[in-house]
PDB file of N, CA and C in Angstrom:
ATOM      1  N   UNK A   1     -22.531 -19.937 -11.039  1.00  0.00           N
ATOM      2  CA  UNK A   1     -21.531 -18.912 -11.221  1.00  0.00           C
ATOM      3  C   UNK A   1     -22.162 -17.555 -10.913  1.00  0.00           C
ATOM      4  N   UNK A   2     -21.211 -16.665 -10.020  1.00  0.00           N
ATOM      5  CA  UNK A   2     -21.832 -15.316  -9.756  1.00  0.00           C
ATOM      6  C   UNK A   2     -21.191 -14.266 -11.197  1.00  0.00           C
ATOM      7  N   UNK A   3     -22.821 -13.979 -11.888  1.00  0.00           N
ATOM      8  CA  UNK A   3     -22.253 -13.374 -12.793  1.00  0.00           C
ATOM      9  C   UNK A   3     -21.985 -11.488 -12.516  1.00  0.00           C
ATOM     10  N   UNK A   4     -22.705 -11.519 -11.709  1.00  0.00           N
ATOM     11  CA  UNK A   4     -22.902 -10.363 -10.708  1.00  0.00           C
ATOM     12  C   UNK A   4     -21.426  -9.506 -10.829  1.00  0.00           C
ATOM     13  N   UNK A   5     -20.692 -11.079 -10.155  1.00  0.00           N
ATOM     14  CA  UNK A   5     -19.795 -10.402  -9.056  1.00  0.00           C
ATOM     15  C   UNK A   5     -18.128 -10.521 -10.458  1.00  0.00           C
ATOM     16  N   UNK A   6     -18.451 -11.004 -11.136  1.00  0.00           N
ATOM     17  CA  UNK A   6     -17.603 -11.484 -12.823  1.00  0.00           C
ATOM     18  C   UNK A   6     -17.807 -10.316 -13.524  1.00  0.00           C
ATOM     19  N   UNK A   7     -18.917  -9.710 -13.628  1.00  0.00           N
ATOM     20  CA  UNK A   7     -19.357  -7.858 -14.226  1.00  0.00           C
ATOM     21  C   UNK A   7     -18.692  -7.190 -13.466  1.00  0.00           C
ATOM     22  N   UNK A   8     -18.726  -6.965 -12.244  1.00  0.00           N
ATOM     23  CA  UNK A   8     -17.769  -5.842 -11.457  1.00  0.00           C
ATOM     24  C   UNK A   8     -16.374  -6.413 -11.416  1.00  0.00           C
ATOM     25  N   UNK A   9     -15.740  -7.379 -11.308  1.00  0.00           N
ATOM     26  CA  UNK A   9     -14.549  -7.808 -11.014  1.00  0.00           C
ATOM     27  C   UNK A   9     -14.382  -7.785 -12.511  1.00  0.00           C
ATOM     28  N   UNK A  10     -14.694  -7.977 -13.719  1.00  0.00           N
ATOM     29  CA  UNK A  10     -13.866  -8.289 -14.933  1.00  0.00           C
ATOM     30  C   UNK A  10     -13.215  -6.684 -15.702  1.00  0.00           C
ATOM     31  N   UNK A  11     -13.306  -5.047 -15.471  1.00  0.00           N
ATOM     32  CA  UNK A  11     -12.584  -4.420 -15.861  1.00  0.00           C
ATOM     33  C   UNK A  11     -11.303  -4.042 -14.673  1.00  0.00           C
ATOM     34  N   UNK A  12     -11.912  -4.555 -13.683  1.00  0.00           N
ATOM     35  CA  UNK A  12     -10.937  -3.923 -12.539  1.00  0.00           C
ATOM     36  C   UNK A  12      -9.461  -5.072 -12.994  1.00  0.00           C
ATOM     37  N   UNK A  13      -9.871  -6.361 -13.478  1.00  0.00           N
ATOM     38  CA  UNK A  13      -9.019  -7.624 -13.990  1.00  0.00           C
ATOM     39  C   UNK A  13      -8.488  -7.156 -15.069  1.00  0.00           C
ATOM     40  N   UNK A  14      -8.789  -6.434 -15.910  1.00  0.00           N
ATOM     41  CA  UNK A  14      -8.197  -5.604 -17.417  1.00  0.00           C
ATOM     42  C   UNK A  14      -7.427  -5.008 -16.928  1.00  0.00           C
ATOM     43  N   UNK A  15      -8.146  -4.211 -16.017  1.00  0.00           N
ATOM     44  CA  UNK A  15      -7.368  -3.016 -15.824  1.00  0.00           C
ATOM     45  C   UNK A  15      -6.100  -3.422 -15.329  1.00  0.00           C
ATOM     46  N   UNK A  16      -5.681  -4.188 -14.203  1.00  0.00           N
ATOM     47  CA  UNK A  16      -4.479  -4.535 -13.707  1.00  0.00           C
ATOM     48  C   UNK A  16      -3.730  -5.711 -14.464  1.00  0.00           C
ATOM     49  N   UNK A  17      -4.397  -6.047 -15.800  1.00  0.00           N
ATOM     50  CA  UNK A  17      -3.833  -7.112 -16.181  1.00  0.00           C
ATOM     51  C   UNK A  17      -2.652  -5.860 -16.974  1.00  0.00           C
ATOM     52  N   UNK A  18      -3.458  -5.020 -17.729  1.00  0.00           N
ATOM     53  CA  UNK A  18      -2.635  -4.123 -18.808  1.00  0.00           C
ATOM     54  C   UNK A  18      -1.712  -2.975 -18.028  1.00  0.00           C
ATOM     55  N   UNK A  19      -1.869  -2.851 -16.593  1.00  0.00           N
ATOM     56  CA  UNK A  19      -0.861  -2.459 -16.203  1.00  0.00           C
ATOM     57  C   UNK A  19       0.556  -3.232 -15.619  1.00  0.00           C
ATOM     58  N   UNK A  20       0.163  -4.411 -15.918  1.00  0.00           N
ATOM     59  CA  UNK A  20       1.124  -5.381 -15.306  1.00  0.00           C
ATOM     60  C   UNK A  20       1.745  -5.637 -16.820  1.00  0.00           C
ATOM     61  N   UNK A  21       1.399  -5.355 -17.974  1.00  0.00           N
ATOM     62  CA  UNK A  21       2.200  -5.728 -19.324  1.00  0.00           C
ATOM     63  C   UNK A  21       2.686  -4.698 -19.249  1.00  0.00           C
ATOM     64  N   UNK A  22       2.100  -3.443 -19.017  1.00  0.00           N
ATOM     65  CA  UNK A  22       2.610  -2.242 -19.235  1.00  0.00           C
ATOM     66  C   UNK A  22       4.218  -2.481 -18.534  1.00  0.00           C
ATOM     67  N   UNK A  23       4.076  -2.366 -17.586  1.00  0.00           N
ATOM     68  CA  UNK A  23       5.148  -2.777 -16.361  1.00  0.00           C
ATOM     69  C   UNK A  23       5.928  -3.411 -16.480  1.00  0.00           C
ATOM     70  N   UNK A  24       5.680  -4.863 -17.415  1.00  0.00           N
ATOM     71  CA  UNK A  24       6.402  -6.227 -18.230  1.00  0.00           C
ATOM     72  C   UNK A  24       7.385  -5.510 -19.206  1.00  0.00           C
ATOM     73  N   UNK A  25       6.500  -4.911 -20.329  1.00  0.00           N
ATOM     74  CA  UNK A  25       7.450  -4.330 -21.611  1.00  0.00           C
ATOM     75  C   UNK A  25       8.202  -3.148 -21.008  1.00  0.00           C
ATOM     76  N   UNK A  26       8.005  -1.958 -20.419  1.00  0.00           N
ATOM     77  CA  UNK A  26       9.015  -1.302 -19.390  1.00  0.00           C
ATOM     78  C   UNK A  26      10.350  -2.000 -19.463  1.00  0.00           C
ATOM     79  N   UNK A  27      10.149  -3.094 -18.496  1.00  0.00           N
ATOM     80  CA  UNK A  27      11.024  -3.501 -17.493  1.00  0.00           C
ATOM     81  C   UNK A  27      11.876  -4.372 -18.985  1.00  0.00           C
ATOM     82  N   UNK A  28      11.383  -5.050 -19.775  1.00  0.00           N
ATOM     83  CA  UNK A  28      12.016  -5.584 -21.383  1.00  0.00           C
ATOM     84  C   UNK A  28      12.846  -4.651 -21.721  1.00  0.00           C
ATOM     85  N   UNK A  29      11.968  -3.317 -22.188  1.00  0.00           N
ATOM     86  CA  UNK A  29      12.984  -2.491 -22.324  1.00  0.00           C
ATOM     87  C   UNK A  29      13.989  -2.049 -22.125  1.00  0.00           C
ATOM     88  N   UNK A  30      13.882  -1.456 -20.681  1.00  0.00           N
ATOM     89  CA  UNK A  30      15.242  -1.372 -20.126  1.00  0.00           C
ATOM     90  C   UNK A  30      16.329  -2.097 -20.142  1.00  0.00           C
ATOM     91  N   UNK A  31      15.928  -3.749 -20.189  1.00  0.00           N
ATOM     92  CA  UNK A  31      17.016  -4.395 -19.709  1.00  0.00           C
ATOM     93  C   UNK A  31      17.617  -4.520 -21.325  1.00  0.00           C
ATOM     94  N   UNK A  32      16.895  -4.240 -22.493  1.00  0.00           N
ATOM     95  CA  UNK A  32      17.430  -4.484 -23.997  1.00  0.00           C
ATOM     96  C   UNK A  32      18.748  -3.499 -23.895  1.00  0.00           C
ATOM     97  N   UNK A  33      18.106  -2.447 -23.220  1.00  0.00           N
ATOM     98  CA  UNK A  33      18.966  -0.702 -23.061  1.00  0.00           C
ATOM     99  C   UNK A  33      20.192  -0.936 -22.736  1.00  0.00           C
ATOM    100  N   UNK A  34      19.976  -1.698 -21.262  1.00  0.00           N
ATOM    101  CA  UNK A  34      21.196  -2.328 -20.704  1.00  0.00           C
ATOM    102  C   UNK A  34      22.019  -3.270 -20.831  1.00  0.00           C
ATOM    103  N   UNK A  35      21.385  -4.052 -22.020  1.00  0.00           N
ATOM    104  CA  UNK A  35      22.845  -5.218 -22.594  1.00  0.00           C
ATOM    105  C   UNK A  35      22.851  -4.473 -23.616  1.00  0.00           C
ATOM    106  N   UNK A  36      22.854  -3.728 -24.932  1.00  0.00           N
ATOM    107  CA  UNK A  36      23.038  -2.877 -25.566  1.00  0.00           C
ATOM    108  C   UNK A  36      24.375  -2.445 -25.315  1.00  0.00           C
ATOM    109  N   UNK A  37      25.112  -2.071 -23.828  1.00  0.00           N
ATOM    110  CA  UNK A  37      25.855  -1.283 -23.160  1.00  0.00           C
ATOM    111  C   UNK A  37      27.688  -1.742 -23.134  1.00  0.00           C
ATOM    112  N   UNK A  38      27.566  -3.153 -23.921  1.00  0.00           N
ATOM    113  CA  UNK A  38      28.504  -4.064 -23.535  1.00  0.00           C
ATOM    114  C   UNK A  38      29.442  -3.802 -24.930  1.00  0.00           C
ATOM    115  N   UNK A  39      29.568  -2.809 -25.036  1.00  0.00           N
ATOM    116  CA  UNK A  39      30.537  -2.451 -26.507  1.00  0.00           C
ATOM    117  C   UNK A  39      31.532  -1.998 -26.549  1.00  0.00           C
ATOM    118  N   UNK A  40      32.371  -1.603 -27.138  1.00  0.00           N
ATOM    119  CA  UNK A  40      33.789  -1.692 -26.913  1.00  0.00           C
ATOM    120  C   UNK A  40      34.373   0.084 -26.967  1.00  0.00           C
ATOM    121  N   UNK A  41      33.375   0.681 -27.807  1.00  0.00           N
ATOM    122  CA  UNK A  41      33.815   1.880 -27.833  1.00  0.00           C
ATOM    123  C   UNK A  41      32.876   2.798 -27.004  1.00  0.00           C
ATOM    124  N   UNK A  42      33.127   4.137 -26.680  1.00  0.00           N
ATOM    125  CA  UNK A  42      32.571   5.121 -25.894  1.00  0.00           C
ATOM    126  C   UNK A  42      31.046   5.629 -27.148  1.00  0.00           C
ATOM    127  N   UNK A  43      29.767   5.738 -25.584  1.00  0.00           N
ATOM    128  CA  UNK A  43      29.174   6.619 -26.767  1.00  0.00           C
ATOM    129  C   UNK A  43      28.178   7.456 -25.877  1.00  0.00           C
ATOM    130  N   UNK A  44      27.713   8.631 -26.011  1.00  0.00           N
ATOM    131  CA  UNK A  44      27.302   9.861 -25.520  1.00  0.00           C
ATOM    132  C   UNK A  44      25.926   8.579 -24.610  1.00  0.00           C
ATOM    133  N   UNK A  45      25.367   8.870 -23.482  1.00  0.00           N
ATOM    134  CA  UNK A  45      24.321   8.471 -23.122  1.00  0.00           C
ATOM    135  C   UNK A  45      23.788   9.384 -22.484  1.00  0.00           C
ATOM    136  N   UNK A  46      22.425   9.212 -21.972  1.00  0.00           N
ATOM    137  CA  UNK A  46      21.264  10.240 -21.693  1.00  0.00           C
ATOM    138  C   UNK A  46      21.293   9.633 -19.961  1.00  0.00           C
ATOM    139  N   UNK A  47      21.822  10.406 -19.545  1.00  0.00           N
ATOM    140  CA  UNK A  47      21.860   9.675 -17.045  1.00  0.00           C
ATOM    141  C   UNK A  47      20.116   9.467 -17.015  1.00  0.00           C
ATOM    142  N   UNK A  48      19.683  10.562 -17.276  1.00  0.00           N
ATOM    143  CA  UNK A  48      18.203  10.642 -17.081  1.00  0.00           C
ATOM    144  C   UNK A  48      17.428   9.305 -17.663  1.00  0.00           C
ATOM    145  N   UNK A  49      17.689   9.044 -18.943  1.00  0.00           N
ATOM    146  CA  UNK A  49      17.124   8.079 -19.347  1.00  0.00           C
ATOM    147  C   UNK A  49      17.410   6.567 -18.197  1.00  0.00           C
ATOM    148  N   UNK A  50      18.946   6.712 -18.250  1.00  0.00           N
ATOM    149  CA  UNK A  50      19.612   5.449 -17.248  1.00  0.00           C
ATOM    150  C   UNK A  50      18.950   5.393 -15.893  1.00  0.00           C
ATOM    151  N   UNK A  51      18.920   6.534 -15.102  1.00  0.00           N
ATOM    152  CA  UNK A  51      17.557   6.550 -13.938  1.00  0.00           C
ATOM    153  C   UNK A  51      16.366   6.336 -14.144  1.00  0.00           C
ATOM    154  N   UNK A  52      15.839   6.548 -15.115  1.00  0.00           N
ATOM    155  CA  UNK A  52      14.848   6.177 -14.953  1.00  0.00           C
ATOM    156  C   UNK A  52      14.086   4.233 -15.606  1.00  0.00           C
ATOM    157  N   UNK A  53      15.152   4.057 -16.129  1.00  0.00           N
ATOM    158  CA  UNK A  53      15.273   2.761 -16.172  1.00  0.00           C
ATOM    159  C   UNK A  53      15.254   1.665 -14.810  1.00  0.00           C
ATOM    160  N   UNK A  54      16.338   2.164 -14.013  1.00  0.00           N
ATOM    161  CA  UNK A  54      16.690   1.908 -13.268  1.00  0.00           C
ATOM    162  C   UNK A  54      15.797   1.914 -11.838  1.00  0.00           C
ATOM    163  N   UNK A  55      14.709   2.660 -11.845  1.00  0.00           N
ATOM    164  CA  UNK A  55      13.600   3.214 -11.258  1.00  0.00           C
ATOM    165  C   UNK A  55      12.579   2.507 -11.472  1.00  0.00           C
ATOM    166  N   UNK A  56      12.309   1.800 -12.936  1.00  0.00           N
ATOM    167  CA  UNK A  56      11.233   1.383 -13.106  1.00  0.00           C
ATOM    168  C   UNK A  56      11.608  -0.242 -12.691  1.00  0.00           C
ATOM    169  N   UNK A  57      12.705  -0.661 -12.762  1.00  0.00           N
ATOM    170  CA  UNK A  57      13.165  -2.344 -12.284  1.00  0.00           C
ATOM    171  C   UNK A  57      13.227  -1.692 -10.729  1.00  0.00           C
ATOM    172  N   UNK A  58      13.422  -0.706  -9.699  1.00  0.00           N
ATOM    173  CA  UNK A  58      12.945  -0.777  -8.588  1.00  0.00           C
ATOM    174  C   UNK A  58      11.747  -0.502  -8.156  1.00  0.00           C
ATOM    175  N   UNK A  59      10.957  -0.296  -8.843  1.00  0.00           N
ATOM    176  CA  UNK A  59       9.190   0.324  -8.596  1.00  0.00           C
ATOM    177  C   UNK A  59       8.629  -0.309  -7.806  1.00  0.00           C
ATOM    178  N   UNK A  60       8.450  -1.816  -7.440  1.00  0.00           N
ATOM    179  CA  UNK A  60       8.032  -2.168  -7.213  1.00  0.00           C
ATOM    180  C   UNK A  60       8.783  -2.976  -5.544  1.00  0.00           C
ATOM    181  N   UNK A  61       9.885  -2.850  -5.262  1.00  0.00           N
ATOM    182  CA  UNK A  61      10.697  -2.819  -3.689  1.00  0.00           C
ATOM    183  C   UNK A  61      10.555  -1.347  -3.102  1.00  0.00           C
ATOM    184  N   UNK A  62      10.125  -0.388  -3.587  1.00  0.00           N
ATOM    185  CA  UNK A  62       9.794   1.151  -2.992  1.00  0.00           C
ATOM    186  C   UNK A  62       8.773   0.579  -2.464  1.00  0.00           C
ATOM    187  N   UNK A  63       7.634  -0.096  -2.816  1.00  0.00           N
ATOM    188  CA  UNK A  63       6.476   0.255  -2.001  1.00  0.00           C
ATOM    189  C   UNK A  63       6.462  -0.818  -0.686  1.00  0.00           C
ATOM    190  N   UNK A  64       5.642  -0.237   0.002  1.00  0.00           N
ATOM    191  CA  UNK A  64       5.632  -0.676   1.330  1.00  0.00           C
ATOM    192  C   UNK A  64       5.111  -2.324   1.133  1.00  0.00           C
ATOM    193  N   UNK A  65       5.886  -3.335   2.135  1.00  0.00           N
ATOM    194  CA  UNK A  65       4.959  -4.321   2.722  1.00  0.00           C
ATOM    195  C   UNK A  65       5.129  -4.810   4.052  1.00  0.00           C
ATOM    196  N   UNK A  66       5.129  -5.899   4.271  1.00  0.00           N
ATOM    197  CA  UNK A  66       5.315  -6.493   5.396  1.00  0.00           C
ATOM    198  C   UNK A  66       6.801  -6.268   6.335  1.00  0.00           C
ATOM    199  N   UNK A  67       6.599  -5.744   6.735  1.00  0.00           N
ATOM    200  CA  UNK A  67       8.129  -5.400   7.594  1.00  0.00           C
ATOM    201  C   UNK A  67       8.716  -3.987   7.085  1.00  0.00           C
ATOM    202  N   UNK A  68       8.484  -3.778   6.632  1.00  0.00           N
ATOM    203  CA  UNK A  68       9.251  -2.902   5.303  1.00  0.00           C
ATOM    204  C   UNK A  68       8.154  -1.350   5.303  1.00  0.00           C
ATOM    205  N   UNK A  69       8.752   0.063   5.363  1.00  0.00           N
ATOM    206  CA  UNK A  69       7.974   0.756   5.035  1.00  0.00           C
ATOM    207  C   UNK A  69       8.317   1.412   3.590  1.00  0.00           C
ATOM    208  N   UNK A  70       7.115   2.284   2.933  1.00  0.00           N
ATOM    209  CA  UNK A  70       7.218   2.736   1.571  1.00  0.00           C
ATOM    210  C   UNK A  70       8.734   3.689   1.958  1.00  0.00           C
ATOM    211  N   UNK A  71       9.091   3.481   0.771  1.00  0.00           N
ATOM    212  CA  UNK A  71      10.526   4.284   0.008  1.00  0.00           C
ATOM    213  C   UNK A  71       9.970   5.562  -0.857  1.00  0.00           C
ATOM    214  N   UNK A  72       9.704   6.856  -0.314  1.00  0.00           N
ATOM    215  CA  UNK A  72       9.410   7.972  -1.464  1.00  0.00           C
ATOM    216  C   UNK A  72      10.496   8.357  -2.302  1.00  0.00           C
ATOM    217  N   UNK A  73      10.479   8.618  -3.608  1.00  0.00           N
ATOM    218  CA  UNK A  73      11.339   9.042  -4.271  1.00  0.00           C
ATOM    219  C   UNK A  73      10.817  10.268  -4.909  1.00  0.00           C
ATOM    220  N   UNK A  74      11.516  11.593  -4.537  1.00  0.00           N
ATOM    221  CA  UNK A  74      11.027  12.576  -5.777  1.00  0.00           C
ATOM    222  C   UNK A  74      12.318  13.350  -6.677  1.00  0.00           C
ATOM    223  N   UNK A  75      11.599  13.152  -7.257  1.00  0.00           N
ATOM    224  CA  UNK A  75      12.494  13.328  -9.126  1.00  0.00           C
ATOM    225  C   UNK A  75      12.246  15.083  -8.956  1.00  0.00           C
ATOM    226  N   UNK A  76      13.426  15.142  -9.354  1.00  0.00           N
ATOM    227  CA  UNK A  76      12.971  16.874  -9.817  1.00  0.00           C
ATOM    228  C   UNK A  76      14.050  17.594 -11.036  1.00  0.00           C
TER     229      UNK A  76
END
């Protein structure tokens, strides 16, 4: 076993593991936000909050791949 190469590769593996939960509970969130929504009476909501929900379940079709170029979005 290269332990070498398990020392350099094992925070870069943290690191993208906890941005990929990060990314996981996000994306939980939102969607709790959004069945939440199914009620019968009117009630004040935040657009900003709703975009940016909505932003974070597309985060990841913005960026560029194969065939496809990156999508910039700027918020202001």
């Amino acid at each position: 076993m290269d332990f070498e190469f398990v020392g350099e590769d094992l925070p870069k593996l943290l690191s993208s593991m906890k941005m990929g939960a990060d990314r996981i509970r996000g994306i939980v969130l939102s969607l709790r936000n959004f069945s939440r929504l199914d009620e019968s009476e009117m009630k004040p909501v935040d657009i900003h909050e709703g975009l940016d929900s909505t932003l974070l379940l597309l985060q990841n079709r913005l960026k560029a791949d194969t065939g496809n170029s990156e999508i910039q979005l700027i918020k202001q």
